[in-house]
Structure formats: C-alpha cells, structure tokens
Protein backbone atom coordinates (compact mmCIF):
# COMPACT_ATOMS: atom_id res chain seq x y z
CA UNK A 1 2.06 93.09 51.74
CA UNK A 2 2.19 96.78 51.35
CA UNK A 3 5.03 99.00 52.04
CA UNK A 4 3.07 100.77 54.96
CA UNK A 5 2.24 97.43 56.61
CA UNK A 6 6.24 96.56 56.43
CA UNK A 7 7.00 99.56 58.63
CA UNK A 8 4.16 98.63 61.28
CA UNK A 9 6.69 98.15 63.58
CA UNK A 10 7.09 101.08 66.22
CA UNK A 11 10.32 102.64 66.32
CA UNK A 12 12.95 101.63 68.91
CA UNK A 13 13.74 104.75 71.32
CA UNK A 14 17.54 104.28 71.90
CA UNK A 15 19.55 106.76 73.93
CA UNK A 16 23.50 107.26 72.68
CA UNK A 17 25.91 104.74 74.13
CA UNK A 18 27.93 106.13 76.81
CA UNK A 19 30.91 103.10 77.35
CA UNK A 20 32.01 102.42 80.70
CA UNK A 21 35.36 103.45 82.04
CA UNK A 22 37.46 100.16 82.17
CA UNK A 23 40.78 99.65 83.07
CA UNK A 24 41.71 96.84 80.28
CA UNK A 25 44.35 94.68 81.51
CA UNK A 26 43.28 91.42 79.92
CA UNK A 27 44.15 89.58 77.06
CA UNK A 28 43.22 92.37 74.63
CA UNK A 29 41.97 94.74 73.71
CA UNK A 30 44.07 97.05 75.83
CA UNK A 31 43.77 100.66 77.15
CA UNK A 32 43.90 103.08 73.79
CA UNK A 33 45.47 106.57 74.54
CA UNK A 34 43.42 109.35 74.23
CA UNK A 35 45.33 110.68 71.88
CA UNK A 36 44.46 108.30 69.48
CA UNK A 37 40.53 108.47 69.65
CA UNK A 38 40.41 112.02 69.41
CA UNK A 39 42.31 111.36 65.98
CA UNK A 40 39.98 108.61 65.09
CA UNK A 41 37.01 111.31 65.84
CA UNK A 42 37.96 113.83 63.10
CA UNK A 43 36.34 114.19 60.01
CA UNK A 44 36.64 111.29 57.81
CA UNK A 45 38.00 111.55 54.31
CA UNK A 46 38.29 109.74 51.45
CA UNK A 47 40.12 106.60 51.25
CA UNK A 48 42.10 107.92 47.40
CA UNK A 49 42.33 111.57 49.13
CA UNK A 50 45.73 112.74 48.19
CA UNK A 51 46.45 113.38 52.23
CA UNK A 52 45.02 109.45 53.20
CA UNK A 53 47.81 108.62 50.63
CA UNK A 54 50.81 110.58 52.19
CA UNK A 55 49.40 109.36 55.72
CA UNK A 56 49.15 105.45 54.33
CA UNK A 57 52.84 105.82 53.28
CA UNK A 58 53.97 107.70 56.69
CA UNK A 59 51.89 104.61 58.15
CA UNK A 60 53.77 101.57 56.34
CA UNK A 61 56.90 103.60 57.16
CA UNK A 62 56.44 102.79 60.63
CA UNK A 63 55.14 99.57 60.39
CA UNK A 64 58.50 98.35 59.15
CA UNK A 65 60.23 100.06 61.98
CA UNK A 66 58.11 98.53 64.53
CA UNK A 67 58.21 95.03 62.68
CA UNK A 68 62.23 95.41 61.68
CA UNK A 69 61.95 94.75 58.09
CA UNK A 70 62.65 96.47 55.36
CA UNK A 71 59.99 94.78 53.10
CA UNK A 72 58.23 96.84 50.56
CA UNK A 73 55.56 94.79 51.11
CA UNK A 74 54.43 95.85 54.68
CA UNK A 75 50.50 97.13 55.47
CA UNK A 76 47.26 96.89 57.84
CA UNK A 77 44.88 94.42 56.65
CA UNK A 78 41.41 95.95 56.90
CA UNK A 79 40.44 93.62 59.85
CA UNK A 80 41.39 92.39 63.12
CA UNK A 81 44.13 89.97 63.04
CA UNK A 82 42.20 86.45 62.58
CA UNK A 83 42.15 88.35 59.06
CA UNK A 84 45.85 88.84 58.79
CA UNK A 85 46.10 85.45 59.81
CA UNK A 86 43.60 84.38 56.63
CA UNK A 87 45.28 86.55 54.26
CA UNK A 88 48.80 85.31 55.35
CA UNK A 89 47.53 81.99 54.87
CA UNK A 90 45.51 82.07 51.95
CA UNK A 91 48.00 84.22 49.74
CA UNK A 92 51.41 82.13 50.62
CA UNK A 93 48.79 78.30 50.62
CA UNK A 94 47.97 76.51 47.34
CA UNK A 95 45.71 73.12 47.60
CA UNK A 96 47.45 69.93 48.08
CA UNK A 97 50.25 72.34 49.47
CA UNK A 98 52.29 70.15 52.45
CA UNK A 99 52.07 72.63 55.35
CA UNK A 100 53.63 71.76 59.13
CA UNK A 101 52.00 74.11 61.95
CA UNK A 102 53.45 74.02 65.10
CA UNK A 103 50.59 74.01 67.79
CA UNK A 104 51.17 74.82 71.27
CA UNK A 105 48.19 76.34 72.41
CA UNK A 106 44.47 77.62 70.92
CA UNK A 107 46.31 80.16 67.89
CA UNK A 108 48.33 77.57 66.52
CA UNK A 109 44.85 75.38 66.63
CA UNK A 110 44.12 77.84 64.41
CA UNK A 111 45.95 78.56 62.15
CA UNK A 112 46.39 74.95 61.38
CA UNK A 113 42.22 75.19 60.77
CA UNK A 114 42.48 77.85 58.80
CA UNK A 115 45.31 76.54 56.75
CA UNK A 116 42.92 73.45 56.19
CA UNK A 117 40.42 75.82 54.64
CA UNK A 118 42.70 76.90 52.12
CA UNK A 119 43.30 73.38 51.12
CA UNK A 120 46.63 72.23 52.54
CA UNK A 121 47.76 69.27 53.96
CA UNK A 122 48.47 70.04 57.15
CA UNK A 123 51.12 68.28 59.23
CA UNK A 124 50.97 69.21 63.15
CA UNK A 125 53.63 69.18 65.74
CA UNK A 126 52.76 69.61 69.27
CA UNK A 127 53.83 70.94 73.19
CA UNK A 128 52.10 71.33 76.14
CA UNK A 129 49.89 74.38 76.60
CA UNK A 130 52.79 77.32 78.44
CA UNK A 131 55.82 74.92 76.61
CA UNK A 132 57.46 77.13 73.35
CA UNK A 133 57.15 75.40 70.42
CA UNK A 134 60.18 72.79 69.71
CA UNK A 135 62.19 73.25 67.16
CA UNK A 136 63.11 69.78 67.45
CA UNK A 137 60.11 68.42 67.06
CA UNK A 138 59.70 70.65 63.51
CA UNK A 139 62.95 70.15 62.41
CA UNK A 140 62.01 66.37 62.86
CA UNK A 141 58.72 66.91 60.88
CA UNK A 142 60.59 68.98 57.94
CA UNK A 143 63.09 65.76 57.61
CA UNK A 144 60.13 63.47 57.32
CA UNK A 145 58.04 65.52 55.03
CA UNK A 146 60.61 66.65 52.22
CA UNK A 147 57.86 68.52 50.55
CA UNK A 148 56.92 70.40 53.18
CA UNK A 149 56.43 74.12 51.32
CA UNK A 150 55.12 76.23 54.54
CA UNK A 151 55.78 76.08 58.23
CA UNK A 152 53.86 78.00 60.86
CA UNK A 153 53.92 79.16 63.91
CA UNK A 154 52.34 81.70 66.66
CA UNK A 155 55.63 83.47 68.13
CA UNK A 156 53.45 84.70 71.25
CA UNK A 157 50.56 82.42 72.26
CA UNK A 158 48.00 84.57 73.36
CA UNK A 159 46.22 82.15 75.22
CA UNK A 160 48.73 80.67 77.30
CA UNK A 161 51.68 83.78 77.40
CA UNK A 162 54.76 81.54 75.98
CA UNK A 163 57.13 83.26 73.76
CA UNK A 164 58.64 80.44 71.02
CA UNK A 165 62.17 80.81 69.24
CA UNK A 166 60.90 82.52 66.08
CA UNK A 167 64.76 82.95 65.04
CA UNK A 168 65.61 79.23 65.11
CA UNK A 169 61.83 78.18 63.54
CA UNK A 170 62.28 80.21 60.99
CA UNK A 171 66.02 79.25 60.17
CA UNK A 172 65.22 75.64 60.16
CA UNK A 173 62.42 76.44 57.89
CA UNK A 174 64.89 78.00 55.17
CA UNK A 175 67.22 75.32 55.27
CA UNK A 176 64.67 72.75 54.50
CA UNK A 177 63.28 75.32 51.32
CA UNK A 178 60.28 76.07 52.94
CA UNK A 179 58.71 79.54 54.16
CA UNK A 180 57.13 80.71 57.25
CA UNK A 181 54.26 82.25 58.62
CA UNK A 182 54.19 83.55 61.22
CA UNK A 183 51.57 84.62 64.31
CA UNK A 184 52.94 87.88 66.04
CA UNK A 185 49.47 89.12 67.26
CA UNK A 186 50.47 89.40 70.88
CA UNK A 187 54.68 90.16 70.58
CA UNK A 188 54.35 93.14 68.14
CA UNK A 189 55.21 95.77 70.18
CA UNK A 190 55.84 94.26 72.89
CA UNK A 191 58.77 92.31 72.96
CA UNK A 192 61.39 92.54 70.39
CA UNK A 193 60.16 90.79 66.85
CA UNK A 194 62.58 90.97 64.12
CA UNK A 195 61.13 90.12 60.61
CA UNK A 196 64.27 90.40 58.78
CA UNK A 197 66.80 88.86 61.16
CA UNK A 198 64.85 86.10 61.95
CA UNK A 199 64.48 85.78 57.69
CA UNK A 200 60.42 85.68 58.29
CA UNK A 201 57.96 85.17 54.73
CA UNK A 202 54.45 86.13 56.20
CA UNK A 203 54.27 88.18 59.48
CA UNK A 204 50.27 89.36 61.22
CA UNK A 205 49.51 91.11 64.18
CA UNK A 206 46.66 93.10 65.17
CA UNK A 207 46.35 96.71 66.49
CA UNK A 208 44.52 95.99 69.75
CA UNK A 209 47.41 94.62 71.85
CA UNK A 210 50.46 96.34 72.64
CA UNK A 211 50.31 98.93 69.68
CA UNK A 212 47.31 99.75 71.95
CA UNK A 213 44.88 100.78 69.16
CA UNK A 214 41.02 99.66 69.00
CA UNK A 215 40.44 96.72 67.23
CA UNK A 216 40.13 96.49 63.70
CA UNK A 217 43.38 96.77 61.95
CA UNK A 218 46.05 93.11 61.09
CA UNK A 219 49.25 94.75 60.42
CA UNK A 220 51.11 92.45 57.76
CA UNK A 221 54.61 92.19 56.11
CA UNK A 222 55.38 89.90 53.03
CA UNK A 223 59.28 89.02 51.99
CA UNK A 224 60.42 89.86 48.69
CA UNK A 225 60.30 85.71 48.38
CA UNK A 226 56.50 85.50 49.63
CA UNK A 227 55.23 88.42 47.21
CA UNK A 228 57.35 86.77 43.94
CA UNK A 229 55.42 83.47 44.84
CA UNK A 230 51.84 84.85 45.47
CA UNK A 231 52.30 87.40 42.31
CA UNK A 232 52.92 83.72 40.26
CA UNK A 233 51.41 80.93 42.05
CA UNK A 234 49.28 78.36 39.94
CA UNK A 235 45.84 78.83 41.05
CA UNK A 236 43.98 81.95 42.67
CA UNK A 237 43.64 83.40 46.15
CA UNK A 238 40.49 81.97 47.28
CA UNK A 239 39.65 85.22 48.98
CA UNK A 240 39.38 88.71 46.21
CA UNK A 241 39.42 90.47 49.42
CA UNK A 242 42.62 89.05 50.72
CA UNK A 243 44.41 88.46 47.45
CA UNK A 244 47.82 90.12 47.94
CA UNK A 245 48.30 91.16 44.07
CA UNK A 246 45.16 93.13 43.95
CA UNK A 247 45.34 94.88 47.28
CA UNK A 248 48.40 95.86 46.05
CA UNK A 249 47.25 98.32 43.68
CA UNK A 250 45.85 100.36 46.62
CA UNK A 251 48.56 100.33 49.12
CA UNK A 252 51.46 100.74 46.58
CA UNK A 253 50.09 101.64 43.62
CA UNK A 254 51.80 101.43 39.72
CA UNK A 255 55.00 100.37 39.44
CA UNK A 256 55.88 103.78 37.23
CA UNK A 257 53.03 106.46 38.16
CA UNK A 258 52.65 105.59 41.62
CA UNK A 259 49.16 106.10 41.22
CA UNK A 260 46.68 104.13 43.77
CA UNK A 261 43.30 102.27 42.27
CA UNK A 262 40.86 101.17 44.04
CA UNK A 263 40.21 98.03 45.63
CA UNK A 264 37.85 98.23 48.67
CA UNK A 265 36.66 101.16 50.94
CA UNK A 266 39.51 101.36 53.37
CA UNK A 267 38.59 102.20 57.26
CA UNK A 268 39.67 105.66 57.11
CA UNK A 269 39.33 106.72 60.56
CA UNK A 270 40.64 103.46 61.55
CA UNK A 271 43.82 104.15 59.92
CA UNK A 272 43.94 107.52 60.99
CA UNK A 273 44.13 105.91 65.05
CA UNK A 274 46.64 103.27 64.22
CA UNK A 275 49.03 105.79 62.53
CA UNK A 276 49.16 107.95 65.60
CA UNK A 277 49.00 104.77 67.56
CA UNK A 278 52.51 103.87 65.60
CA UNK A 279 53.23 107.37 65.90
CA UNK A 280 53.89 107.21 69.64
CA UNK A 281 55.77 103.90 69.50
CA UNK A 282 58.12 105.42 67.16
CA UNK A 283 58.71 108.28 69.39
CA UNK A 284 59.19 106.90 72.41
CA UNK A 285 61.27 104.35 70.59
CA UNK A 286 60.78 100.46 70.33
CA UNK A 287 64.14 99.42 72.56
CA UNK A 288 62.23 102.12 75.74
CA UNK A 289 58.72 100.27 74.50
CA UNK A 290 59.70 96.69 75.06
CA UNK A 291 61.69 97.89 78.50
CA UNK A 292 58.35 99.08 79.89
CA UNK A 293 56.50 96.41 79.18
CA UNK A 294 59.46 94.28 80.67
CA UNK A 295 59.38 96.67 84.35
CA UNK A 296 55.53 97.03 84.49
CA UNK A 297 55.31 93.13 83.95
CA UNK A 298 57.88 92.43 86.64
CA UNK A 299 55.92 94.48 88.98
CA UNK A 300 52.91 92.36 88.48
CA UNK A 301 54.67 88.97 89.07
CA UNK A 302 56.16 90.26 92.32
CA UNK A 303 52.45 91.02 93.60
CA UNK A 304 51.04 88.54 92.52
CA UNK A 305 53.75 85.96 94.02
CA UNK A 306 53.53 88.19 97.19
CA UNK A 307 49.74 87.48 97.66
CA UNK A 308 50.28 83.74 97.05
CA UNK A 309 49.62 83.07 93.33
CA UNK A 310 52.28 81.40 90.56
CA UNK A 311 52.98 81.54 87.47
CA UNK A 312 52.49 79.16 84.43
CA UNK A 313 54.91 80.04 82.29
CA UNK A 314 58.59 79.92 83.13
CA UNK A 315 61.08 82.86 83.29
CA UNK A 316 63.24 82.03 80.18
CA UNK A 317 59.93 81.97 77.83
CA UNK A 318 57.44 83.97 79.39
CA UNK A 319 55.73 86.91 77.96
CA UNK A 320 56.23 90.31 79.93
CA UNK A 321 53.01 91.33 78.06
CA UNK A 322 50.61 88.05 78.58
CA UNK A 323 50.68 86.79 82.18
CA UNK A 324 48.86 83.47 82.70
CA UNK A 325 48.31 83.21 86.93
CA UNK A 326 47.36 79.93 88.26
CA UNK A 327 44.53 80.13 91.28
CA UNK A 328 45.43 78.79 94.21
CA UNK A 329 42.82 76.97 96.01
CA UNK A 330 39.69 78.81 97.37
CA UNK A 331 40.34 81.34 94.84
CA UNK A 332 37.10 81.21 92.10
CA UNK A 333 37.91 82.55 88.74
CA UNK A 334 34.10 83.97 87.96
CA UNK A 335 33.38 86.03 91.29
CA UNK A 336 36.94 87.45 91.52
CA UNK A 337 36.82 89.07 87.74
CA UNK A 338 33.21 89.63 87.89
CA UNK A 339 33.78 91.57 91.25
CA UNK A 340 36.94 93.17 89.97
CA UNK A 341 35.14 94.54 86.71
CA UNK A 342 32.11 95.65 88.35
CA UNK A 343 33.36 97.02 91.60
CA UNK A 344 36.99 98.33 90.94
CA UNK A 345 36.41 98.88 86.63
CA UNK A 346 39.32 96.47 85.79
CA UNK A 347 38.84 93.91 83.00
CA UNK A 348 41.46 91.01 82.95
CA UNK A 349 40.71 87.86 81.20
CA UNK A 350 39.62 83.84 81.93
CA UNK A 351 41.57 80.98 81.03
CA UNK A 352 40.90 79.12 78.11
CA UNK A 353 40.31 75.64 76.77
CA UNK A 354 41.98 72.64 79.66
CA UNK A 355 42.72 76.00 81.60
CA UNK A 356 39.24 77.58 81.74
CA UNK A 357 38.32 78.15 85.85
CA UNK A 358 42.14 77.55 86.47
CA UNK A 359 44.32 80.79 85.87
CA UNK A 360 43.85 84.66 84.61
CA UNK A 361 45.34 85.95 81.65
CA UNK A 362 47.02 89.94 82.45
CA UNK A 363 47.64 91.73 79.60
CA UNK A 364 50.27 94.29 80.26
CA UNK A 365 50.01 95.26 76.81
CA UNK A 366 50.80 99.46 75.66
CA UNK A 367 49.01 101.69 77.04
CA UNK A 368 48.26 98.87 80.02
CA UNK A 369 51.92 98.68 80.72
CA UNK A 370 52.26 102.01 83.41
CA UNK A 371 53.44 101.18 86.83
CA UNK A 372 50.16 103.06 87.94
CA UNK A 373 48.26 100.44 86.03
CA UNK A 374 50.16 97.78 87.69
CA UNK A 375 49.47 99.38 91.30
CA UNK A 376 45.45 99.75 90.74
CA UNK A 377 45.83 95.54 89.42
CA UNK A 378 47.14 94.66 92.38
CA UNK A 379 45.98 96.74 95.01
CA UNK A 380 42.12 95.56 93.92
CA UNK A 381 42.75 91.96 93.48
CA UNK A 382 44.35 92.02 97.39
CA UNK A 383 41.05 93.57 98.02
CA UNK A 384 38.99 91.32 96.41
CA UNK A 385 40.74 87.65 97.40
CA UNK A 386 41.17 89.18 101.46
C-alpha cells in the first residue's frame, strides 16, 4: 500500500467545540470558577521552568493546609483520583501483603479491587450502602488477622454520601501496627479532613469535587512512616509511573541542591488551575469553606423535604457536600434529570449499583455550594415533578 492510498480518506470538517452552559450539581465534576480557567488558558510553560518550580512549591504549600498535615511528602498525582487511589495503593502494597478494606459502598469496592491488583490479600469488612463504616467490625478483623499490614477505607463515599469516622479507623489501625489508606476524594474540601490528627499514612483526593477544579489532578499526602517504607520495601512499585521514590525527584528534588529531574511531562496548565483553585480555598479560609458547604447543603434538604422527598443518609453521618434523595413514588429518575439538564441546564447525578432508578446524588461541592445555586436546584426540580 502506498503512502498516498493511506491518506484516501477525506478529511473530517469539524467546527470548534463550544460546551454547553451547565449548572453542575451532581456527583462531580462541579462548577469551576472562572477564575481558574482563564489561568488554565495562559501560555503553557515548561514543566522544569524555574517559575513552574516556585508555583509547584506555593502549590504543595497549600495542599498541606487544605489536607492538615505537615508531611513533606504532599503533591497532585498527574491524574484524576482513581490514580491517587492506584498510586496510594501500589506504593504502600507488597504481594502476599494482608490488607483489610472496609467496604461500604462502590469506592471501597474499589479500592479493595485495586488492592487485589497489586497482589494483596485482601480481607473485607462490610455495612450497608448510606451506613459509615464500623469500626467494630475492623477492629474485629485486625484482632483476627494479626498480620494485617494495611487497612483502608473511603472517608466520604461518593456514591452513597456517608461520612465514616476516619479518626477512630485510623487509630485502631495504629494500635494494631498497621497503616492506612485512605479515600478522601469527596471530603477534601469539603468537610473538615485532618491528615495529621487523625495519624493518616496514604491520603487521595481529586481536584474535581469541592476544590472545584476540572478533572485531572489526585492530590496525595504520604506520612513520614509511609515514605520510609516505600523508599525500602522488598520488591518494586509495579507502576514506574506511580512509584513514589522516583516521582520524588521531580516534586522535591535532591536532598542537598534542591535541584528537580525529570520524571514525566507534568500537566502544566493543569497545575496552573488547581493552584489558583487552592488559592481561593486558602483565602477564603478552610473553617468559612466547610461552613458554606454546611448552609448551602441545609438549604437543599429543607426543599427537598418541603416538596416531599427524604433523605438516605442520616443527620449524624451525612455529607453536606453529597446528598443521596430517595424518589418517592411516581417520581422517574430518567425523565426528571433528563428534563432538568436539557430544559433548565442543571446536571445532578443517578443512583448507582442496588440504588440505580431509586435516588439522586446532589453534589453541593465548591463552587456548587452558593445559596443561588441551591435556589435555581430547587426552584426547577418543583417545576419539573408539579
């Protein structure tokens, strides 16, 4: 075959993609200010560029504000957070490692697959799909398995909007010599998550939630414990992209010049949004962050309990920034978001796995979490169910 009869194909005639305005109040991504597109639209630079290095350090700086650690350790992953997840897993995993995972809803699923992957032997507690995890139940599982090297745990389940005692998970964990990972894809930012207190190993997240950044980005911190392990452990990281002791040569560089190799091509422009992303949590200031969420959230339960709808998730452990809605009778899942998204621009998201057709999942989630956002929410689903 010649090379003119490989391009016989005609040329496709594509105009530029225009998005749609959308009001995203589902289970991520959420709204991004503009703000931080117009930073991720300036001209790109390159990733070992003297000013990407001051802004990667200004960057990790806030990260351990907005996580609460002080560990050196602390940096986006270069891809949405089922990557933090993997690189969480498969730096602080070995094969034949005894690992419990705590499963109470589709993240902890998995994580617990994922941990598989890497080898372990995976040991599974498990609650009922809107229940916390138990720390009963693992503390029962870490005095049965005496080996047990790694427990983890999603602190916010994303699919179901139940917030689990990270604190007490984690504290049973050190008492039993084991570490933690630990699934904060959906809290970071949006209620209070405390890497240090709670005594935390591995921590993910993602930037599309409530740091209300596009998608892209798995914010990760590593305890001093966690990095000692990974920088000796016995056999490899199965992933060169993940491994934690070569990355580290880009986002911290030598341990006397400072100086930062390369490792891959970092998502500049990428970077560039989730630093001014951070940049406005840290201003307005994470106690004032996790309050709006809190108000904004109420507002939405009132409504929504006003119109005749409940919620799945009690009180005491539900998440202001994940609100799973059960449908009353005569209410159908597909034609109410399909009419909501294409008549009123609002995107909010389907239940999943036993609840698929059954309840919504409203993300009140950064930029998502205004009481004018909560108004438009309401006012068109009235419309729509009436």
């Amino acid at each position: 075959m010649s090379a003119n009869t490989a391009l016989m194909n005609e040329r496709p005639l594509v105009d530029m993609f225009h998005p749609p305005e959308r009001l995203l109040m589902g289970a991520g991504p959420s709204r991004v200010h503009e703000d931080v597109l117009k930073v991720m639209s300036q001209t790109t630079i390159g990733h070992l560029d003297p000013d990407m290095i001051t802004m990667m350090d200004q960057l990790k700086d806030m990260l351990r504000y907005i996580f609460q650690t002080s560990n050196n350790m602390t940096f986006p992953v270069s891809g949405p957070g089922s990557l933090g997840m993997e690189a969480c897993v498969n730096n602080m995993i070995e094969p034949g490692d005894e690992v419990i995972i705590a499963i109470n809803g589709v993240f902890g699923t998995r994580m617990a697959e994922v941990a598989r992957r890497a080898g372990a032997n995976v040991i599974i507690t498990e609650d009922d799909w809107g229940k916390a995890v138990d720390p009963n139940k693992v503390e029962k599982a870490l005095k049965s398995n005496p080996n047990v090297k790694i427990v983890g745990f999603v602190h916010a389940e994303t699919s179901t909007g139940a917030l689990s005692n990270a604190s007490e998970i984690c504290r049973l964990a050190k008492d039993n010599n084991a570490m933690t990972i630990v699934d904060t894809v959906t809290s970071l930012g949006g209620v209070p998550v405390n890497v240090d207190v709670w005594g935390a190993d591995s921590v993910y997240s993602g930037s599309q939630k409530c740091l209300s950044c596009p998608p892209g980005l798995s914010p990760v911190t590593f305890s001093d414990q966690a990095v000692n392990f990974i920088l000796n452990r016995e056999t490899p990281v199965q992933s060169w992209l993940l491994d934690l002791s070569l990355v580290t040569g880009y986002w911290q560089g030598d341990e006397k010049s400072g100086a930062r190799t390369y490792h891959h091509t970092a998502p500049v422009n990428a970077l560039m949004g989730l630093h001014e992303a951070l940049r406005k949590v840290v201003q307005e200031g994470l106690e004032n962050v996790w309050a709006r969420h809190k108000t904004v959230s109420d507002i939405i339960v009132s409504g929504m309990e006003e119109m005749g709808f409940s919620m799945l998730v009690e009180e005491s452990i539900r998440l202001p920034e994940l609100l799973t809605i059960k449908l009353p009778e005569g209410i159908d899942d597909g034609t109410i978001r399909s009419k909501l998204l294409n008549k009123y621009n609002i995107e909010i998201s389907a239940g999943l796995g036993a609840f698929a057709g059954k309840l919504w999942r409203i993300g009140v989630m950064g930029e998502g979490a205004r009481e004018e956002n909560a108004k438009k929410i309401l006012s068109a689903i009235k419309e729509c169910i009436n």
